[in-house]
PDB file of N, CA and C in Angstrom:
ATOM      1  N   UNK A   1     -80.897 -70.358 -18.659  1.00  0.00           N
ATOM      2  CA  UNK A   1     -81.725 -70.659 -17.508  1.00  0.00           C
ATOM      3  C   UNK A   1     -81.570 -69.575 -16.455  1.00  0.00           C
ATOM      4  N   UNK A   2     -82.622 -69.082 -16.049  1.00  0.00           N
ATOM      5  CA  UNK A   2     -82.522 -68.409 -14.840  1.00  0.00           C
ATOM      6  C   UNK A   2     -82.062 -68.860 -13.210  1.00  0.00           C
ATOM      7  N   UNK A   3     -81.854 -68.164 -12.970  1.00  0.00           N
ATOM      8  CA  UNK A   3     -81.232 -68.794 -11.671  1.00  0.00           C
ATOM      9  C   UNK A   3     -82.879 -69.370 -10.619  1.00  0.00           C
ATOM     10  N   UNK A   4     -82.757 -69.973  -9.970  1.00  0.00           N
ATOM     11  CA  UNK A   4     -83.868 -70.891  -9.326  1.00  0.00           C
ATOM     12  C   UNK A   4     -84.114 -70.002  -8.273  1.00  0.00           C
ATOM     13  N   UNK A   5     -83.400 -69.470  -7.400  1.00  0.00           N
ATOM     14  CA  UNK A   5     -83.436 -68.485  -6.464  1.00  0.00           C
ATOM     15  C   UNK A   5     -84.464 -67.177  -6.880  1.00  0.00           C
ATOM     16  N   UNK A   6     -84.417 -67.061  -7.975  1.00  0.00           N
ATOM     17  CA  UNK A   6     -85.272 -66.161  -8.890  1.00  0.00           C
ATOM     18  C   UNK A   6     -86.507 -65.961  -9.254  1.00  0.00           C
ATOM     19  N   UNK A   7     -86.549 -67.479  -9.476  1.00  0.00           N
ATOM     20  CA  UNK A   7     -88.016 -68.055  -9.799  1.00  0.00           C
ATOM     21  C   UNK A   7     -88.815 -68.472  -8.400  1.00  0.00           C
ATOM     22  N   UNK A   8     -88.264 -68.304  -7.248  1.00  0.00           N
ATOM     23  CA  UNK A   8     -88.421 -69.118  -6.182  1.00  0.00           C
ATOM     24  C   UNK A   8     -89.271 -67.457  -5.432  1.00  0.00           C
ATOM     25  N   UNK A   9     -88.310 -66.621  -5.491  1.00  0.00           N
ATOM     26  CA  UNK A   9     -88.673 -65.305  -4.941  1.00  0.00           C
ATOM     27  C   UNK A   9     -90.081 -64.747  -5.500  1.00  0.00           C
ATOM     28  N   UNK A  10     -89.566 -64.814  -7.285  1.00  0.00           N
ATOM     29  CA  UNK A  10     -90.958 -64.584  -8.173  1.00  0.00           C
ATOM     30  C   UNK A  10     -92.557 -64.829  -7.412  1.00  0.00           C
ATOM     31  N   UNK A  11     -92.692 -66.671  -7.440  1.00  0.00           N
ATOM     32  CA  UNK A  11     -93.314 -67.249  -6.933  1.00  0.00           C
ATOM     33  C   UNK A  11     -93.915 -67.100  -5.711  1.00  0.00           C
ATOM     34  N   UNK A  12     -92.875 -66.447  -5.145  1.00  0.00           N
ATOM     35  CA  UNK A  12     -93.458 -65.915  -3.078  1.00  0.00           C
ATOM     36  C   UNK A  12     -94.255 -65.062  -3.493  1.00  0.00           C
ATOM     37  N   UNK A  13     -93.816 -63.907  -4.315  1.00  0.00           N
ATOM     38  CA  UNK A  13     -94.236 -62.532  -4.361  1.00  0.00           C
ATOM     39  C   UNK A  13     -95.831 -62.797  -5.281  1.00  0.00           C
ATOM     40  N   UNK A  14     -95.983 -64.047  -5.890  1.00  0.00           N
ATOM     41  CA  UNK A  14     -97.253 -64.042  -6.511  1.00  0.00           C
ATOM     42  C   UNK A  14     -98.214 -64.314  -5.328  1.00  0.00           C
ATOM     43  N   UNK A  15     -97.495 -65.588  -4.631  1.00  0.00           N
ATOM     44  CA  UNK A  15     -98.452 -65.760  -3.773  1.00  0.00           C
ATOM     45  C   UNK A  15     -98.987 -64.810  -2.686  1.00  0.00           C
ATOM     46  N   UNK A  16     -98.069 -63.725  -2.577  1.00  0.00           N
ATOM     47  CA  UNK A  16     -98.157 -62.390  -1.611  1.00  0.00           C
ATOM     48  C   UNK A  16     -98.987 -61.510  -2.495  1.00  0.00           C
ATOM     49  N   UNK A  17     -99.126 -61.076  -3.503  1.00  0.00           N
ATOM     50  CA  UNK A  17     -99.826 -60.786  -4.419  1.00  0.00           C
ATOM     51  C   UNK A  17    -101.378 -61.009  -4.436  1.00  0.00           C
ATOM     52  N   UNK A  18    -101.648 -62.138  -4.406  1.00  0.00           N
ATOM     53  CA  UNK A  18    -103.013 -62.862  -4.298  1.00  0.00           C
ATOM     54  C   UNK A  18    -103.750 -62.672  -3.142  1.00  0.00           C
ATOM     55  N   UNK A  19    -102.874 -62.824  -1.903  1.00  0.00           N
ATOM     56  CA  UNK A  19    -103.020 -62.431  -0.507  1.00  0.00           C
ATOM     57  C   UNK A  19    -103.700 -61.107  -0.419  1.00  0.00           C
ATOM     58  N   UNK A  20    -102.569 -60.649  -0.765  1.00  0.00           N
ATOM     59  CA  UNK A  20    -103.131 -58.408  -0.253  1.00  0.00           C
ATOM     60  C   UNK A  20    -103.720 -58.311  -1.280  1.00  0.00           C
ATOM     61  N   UNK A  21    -104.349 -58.553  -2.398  1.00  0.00           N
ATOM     62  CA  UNK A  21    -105.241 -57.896  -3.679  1.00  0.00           C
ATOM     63  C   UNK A  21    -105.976 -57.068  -3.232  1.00  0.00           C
ATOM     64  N   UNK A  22    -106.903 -57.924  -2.744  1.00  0.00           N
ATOM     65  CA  UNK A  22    -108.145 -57.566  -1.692  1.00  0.00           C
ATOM     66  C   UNK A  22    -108.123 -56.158  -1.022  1.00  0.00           C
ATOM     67  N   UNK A  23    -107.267 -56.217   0.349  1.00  0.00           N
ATOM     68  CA  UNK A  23    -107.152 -55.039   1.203  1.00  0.00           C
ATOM     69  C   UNK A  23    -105.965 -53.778   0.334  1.00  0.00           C
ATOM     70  N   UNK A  24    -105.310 -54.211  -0.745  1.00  0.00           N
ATOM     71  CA  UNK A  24    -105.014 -52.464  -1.330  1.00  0.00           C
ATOM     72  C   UNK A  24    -105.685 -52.648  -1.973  1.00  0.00           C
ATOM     73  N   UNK A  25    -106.453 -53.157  -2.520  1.00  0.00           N
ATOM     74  CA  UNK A  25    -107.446 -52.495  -3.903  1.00  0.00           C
ATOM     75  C   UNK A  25    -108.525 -51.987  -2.449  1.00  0.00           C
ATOM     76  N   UNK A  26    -108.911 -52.578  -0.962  1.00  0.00           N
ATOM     77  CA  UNK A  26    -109.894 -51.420  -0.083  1.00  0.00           C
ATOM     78  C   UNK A  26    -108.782 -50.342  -0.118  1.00  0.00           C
ATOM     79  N   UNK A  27    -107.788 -50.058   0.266  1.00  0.00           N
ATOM     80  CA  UNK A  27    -106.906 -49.092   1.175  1.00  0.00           C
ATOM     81  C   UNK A  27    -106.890 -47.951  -0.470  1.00  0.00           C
ATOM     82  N   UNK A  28    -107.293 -48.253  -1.260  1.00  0.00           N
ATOM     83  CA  UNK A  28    -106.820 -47.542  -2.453  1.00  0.00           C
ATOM     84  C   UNK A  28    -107.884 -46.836  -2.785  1.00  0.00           C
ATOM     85  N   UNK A  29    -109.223 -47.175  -2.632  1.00  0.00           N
ATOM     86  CA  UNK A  29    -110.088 -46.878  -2.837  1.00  0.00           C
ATOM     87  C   UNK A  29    -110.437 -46.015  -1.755  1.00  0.00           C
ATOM     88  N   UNK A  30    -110.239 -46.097  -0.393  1.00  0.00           N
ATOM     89  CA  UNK A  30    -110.433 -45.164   0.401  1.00  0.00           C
ATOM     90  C   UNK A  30    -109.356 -43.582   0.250  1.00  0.00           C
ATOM     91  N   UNK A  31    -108.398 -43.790  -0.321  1.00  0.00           N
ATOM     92  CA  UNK A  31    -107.502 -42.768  -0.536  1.00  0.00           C
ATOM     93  C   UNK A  31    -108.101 -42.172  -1.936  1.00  0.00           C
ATOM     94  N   UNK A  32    -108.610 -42.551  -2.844  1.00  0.00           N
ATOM     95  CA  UNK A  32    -108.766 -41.987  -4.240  1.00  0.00           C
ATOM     96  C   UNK A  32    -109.791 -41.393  -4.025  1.00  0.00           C
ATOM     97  N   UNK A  33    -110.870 -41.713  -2.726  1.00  0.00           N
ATOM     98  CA  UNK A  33    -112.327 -41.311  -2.827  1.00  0.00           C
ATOM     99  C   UNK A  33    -112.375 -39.975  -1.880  1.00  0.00           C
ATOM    100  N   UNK A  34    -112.384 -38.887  -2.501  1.00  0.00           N
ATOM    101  CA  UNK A  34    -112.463 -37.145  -2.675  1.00  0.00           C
ATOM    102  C   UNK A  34    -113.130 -37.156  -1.337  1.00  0.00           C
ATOM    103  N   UNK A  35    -114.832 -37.704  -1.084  1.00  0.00           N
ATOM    104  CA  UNK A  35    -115.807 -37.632  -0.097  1.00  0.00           C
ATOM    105  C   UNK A  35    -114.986 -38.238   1.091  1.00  0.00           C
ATOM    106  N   UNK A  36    -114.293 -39.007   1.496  1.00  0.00           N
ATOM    107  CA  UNK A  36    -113.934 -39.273   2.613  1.00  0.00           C
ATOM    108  C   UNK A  36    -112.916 -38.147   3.426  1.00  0.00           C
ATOM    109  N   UNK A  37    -112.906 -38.151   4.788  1.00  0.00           N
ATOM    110  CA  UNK A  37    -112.122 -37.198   5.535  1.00  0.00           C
ATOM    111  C   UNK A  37    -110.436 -37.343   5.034  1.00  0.00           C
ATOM    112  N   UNK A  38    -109.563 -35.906   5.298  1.00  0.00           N
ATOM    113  CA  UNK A  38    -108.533 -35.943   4.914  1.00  0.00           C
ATOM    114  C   UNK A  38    -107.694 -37.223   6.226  1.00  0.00           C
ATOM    115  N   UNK A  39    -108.620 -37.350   7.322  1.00  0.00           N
ATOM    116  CA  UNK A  39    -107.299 -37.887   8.409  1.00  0.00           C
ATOM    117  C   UNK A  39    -107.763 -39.186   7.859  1.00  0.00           C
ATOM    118  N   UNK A  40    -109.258 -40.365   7.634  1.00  0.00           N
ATOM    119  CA  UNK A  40    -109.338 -41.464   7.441  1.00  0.00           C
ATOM    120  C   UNK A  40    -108.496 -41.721   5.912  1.00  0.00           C
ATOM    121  N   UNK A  41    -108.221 -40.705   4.962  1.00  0.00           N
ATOM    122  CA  UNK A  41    -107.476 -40.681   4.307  1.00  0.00           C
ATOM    123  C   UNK A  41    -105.873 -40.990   4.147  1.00  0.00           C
ATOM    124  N   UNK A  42    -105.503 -40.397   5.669  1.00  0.00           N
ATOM    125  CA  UNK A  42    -104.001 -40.121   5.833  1.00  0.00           C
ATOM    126  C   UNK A  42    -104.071 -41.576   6.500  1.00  0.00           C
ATOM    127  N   UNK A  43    -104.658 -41.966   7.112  1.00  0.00           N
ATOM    128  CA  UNK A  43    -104.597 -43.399   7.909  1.00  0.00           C
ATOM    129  C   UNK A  43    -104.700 -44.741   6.396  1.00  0.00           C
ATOM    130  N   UNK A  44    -105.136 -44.411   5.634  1.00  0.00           N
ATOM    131  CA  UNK A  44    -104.727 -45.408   4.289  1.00  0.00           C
ATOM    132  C   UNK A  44    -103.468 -45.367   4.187  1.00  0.00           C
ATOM    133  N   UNK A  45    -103.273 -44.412   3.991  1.00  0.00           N
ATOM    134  CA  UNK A  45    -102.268 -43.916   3.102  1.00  0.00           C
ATOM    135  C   UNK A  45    -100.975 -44.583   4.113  1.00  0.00           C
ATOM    136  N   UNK A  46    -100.649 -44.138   5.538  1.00  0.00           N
ATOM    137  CA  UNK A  46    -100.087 -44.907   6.392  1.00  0.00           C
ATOM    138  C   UNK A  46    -100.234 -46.147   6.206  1.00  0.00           C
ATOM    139  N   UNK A  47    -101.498 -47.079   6.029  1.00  0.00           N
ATOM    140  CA  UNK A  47    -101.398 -48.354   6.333  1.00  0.00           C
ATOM    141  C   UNK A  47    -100.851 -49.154   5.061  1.00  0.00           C
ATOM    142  N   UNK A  48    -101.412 -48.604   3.956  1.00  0.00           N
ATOM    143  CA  UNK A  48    -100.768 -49.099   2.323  1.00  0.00           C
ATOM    144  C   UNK A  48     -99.180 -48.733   3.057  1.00  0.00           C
ATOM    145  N   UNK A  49     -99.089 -47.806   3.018  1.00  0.00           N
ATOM    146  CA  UNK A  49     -97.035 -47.843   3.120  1.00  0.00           C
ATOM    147  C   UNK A  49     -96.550 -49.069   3.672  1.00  0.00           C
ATOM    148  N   UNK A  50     -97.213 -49.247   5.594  1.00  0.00           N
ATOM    149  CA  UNK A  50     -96.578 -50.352   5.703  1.00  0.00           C
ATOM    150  C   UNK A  50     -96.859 -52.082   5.594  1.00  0.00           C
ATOM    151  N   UNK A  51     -97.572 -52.190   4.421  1.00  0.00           N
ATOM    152  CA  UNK A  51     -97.389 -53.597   3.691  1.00  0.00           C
ATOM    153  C   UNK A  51     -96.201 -54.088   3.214  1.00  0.00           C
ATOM    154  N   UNK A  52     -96.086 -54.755   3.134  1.00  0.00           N
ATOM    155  CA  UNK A  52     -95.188 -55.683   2.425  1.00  0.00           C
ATOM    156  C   UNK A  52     -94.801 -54.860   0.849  1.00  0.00           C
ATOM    157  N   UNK A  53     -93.998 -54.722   0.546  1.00  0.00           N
ATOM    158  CA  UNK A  53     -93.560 -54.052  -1.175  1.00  0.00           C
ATOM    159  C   UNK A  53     -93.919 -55.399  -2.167  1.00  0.00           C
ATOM    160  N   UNK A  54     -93.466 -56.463  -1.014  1.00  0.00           N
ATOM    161  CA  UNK A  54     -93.913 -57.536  -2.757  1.00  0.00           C
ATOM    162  C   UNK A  54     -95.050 -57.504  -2.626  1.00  0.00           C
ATOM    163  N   UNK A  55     -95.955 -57.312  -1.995  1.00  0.00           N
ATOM    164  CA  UNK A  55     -97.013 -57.368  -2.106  1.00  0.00           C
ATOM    165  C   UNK A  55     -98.139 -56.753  -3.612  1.00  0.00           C
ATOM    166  N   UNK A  56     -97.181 -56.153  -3.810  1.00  0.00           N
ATOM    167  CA  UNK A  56     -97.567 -54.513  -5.435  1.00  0.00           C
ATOM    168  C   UNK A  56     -97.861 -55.830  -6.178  1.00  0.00           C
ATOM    169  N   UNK A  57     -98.696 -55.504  -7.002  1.00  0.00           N
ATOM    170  CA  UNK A  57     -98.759 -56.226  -8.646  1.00  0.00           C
ATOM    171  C   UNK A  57     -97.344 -56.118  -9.328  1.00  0.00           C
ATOM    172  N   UNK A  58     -97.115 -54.782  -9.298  1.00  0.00           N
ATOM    173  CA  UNK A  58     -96.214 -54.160 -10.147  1.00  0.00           C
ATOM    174  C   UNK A  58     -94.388 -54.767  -9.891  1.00  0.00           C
ATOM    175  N   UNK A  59     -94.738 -55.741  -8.593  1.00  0.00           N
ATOM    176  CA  UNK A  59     -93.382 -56.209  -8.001  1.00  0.00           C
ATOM    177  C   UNK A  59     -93.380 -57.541  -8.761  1.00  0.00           C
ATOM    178  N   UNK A  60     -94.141 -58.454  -9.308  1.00  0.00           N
ATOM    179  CA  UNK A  60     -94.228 -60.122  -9.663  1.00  0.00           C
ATOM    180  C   UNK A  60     -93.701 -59.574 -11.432  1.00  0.00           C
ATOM    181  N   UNK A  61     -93.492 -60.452 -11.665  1.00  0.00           N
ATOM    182  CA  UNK A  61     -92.793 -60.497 -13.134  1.00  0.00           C
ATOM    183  C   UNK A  61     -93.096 -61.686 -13.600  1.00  0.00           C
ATOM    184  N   UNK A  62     -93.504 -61.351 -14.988  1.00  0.00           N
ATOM    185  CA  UNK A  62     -93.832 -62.951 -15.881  1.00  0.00           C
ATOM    186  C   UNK A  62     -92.918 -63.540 -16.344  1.00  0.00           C
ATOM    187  N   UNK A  63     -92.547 -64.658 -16.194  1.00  0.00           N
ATOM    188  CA  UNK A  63     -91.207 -65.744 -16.469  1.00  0.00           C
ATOM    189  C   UNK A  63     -91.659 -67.183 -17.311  1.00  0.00           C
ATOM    190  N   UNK A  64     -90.786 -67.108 -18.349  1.00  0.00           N
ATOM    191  CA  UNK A  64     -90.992 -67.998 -19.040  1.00  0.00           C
ATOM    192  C   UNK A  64     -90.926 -69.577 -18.103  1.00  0.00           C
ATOM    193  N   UNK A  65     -92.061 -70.370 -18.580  1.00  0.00           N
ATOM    194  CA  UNK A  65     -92.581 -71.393 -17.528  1.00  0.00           C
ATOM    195  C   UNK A  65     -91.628 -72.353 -18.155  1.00  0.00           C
ATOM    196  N   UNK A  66     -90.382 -72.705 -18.996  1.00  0.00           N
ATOM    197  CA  UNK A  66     -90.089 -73.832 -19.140  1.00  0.00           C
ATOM    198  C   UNK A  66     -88.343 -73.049 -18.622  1.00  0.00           C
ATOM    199  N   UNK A  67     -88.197 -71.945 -19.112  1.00  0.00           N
ATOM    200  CA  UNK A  67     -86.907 -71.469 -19.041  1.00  0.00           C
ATOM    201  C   UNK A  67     -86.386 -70.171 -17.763  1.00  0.00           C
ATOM    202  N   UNK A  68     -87.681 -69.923 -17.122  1.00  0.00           N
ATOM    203  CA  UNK A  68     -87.274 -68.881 -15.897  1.00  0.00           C
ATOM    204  C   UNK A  68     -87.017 -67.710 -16.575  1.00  0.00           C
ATOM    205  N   UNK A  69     -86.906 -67.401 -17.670  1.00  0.00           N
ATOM    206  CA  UNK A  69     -86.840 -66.267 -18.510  1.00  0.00           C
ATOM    207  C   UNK A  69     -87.285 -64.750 -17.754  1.00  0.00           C
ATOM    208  N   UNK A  70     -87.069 -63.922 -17.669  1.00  0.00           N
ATOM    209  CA  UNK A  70     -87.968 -62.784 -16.992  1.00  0.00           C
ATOM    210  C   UNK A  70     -87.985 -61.724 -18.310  1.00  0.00           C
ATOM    211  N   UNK A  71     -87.703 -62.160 -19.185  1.00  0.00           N
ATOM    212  CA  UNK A  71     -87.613 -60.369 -20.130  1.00  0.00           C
ATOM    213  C   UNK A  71     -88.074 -61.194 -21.304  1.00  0.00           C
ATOM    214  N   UNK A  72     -89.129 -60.582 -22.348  1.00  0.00           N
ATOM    215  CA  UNK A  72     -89.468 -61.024 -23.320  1.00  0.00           C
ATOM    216  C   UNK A  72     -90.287 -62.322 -23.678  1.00  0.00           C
ATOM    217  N   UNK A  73     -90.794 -62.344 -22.308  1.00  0.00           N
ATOM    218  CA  UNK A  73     -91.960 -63.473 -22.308  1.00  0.00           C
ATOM    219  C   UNK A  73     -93.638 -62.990 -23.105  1.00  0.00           C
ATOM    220  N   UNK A  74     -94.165 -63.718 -23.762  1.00  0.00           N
ATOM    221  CA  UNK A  74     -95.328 -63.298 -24.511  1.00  0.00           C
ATOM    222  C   UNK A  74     -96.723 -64.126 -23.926  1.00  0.00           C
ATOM    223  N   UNK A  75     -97.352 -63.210 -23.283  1.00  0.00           N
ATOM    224  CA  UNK A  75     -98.366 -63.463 -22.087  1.00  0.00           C
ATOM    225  C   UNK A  75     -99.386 -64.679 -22.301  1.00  0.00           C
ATOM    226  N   UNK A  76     -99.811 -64.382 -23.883  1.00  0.00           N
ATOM    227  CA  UNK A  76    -100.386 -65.384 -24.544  1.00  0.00           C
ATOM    228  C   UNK A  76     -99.831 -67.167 -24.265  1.00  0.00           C
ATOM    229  N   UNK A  77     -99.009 -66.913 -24.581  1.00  0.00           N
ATOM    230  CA  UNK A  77     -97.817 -68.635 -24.440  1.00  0.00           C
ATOM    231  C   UNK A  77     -97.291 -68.694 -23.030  1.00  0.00           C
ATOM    232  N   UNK A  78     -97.441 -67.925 -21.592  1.00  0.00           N
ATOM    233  CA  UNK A  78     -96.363 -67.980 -21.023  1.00  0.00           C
ATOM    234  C   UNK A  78     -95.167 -68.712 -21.185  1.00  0.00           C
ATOM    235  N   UNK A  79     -94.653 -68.337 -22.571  1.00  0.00           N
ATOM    236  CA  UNK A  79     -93.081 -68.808 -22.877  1.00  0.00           C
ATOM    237  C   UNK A  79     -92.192 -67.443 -23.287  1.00  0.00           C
ATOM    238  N   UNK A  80     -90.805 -67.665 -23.280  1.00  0.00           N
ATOM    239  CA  UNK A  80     -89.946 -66.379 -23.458  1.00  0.00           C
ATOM    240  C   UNK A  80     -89.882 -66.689 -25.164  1.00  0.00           C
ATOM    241  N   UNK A  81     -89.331 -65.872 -25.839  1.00  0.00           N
ATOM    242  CA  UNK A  81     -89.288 -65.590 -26.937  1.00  0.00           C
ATOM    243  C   UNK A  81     -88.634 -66.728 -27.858  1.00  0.00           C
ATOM    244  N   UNK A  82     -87.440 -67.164 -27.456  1.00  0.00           N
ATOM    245  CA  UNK A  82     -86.459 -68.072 -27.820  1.00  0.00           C
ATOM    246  C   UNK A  82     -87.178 -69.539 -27.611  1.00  0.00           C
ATOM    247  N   UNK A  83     -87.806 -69.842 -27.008  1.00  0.00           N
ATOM    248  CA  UNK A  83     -88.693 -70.931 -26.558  1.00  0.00           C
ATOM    249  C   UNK A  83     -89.896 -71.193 -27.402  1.00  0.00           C
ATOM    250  N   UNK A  84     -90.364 -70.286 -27.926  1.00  0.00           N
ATOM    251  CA  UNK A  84     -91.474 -70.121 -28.374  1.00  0.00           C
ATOM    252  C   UNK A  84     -91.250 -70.187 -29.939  1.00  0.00           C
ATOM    253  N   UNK A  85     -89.973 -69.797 -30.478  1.00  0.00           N
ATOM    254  CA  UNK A  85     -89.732 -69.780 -32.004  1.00  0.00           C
ATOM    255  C   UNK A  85     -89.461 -71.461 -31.968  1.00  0.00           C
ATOM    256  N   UNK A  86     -88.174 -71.759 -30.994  1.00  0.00           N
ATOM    257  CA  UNK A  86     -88.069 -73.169 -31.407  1.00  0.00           C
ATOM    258  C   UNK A  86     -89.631 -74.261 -31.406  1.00  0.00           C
ATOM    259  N   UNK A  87     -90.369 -74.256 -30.257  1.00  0.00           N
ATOM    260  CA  UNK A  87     -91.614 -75.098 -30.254  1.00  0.00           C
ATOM    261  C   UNK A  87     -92.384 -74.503 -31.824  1.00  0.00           C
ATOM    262  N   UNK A  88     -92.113 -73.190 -32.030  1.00  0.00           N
ATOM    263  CA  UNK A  88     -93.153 -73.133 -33.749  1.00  0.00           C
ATOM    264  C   UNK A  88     -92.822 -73.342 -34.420  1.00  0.00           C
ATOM    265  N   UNK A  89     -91.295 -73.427 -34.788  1.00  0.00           N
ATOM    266  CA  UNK A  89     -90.507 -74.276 -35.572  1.00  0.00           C
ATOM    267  C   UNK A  89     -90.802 -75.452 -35.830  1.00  0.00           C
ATOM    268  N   UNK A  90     -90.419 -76.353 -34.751  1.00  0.00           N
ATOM    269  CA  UNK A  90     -91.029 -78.211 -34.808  1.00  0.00           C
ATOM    270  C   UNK A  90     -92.563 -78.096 -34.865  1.00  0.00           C
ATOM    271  N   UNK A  91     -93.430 -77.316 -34.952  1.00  0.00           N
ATOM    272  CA  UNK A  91     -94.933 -77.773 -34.641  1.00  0.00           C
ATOM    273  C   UNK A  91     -95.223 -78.027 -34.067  1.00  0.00           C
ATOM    274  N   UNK A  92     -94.917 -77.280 -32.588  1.00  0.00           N
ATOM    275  CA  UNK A  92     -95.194 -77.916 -31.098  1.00  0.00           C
ATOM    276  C   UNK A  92     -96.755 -77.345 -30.332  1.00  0.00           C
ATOM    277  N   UNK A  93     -96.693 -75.805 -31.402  1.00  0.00           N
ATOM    278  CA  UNK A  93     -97.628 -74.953 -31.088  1.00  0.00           C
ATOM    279  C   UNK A  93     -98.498 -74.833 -32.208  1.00  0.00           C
ATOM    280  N   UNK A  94     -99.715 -75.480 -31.843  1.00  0.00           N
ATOM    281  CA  UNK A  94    -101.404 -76.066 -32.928  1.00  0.00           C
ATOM    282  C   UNK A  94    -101.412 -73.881 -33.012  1.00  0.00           C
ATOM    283  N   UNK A  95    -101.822 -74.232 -34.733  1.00  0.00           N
ATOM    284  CA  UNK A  95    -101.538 -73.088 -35.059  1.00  0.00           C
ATOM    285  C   UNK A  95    -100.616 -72.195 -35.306  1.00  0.00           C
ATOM    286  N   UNK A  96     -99.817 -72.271 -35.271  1.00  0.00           N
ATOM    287  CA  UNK A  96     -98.226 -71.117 -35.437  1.00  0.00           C
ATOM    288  C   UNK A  96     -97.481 -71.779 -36.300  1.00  0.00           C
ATOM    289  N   UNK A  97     -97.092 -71.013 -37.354  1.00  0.00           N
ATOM    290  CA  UNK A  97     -95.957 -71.692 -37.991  1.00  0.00           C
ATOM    291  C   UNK A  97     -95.132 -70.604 -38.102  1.00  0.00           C
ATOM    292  N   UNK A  98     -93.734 -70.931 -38.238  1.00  0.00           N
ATOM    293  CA  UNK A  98     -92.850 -70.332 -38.743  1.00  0.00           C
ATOM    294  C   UNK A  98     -93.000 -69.697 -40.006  1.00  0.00           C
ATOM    295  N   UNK A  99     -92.675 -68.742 -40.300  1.00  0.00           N
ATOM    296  CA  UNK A  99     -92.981 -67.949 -41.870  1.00  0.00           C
ATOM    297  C   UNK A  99     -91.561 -67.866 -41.950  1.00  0.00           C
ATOM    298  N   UNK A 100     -91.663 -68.123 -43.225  1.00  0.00           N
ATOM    299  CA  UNK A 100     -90.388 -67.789 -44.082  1.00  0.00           C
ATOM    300  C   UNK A 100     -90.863 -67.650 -45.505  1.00  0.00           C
ATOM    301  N   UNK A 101     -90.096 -66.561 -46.214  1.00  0.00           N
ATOM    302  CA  UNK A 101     -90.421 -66.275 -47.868  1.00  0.00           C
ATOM    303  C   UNK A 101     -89.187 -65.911 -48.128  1.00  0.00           C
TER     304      UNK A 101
END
């Protein structure tokens, strides 16, 4: 089990995530776009810096939804790996079986 403190932080940072999407995907687009001035440029570029860091996509992490898992979760199932063999094991998951030969 992951620690709860973990999953708790995760969770902020999604919801911070969802929040700023919007204004860095504008602030990003004004910096990538060649035609705009170098200073309305440099003023993105300033204002993206001072956001929030959880705010990034690249800061939220996918966690297994029954076990808090953060490494080796499979996007399809949001379950971690170990979670996901036992439920295909018992037939928990319509479609998946365990292979063995």
């Amino acid at each position: 089990m992951a620690r709860t403190g973990d999953e708790q932080k995760n969770k902020k940072r999604g919801k911070m995530v969802a929040n700023k999407k919007a204004k860095r995907a504008e602030l990003k687009k004004i910096i990538m776009n060649k035609t705009t001035t170098m200073e309305d440029r440099f003023d993105a570029v300033l204002r993206l810096a001072k956001m929030p860091r959880n705010s990034a996509q690249v800061r939220y992490q996918n966690r297994c939804e029954l076990t808090g898992r953060a490494r080796s979760v499979y996007r399809k199932f949001k379950l971690g790996r170990v979670i996901l063999r036992d439920l295909a094991s018992f037939g928990q998951i319509p479609g998946m079986t365990k292979s063995s030969w």
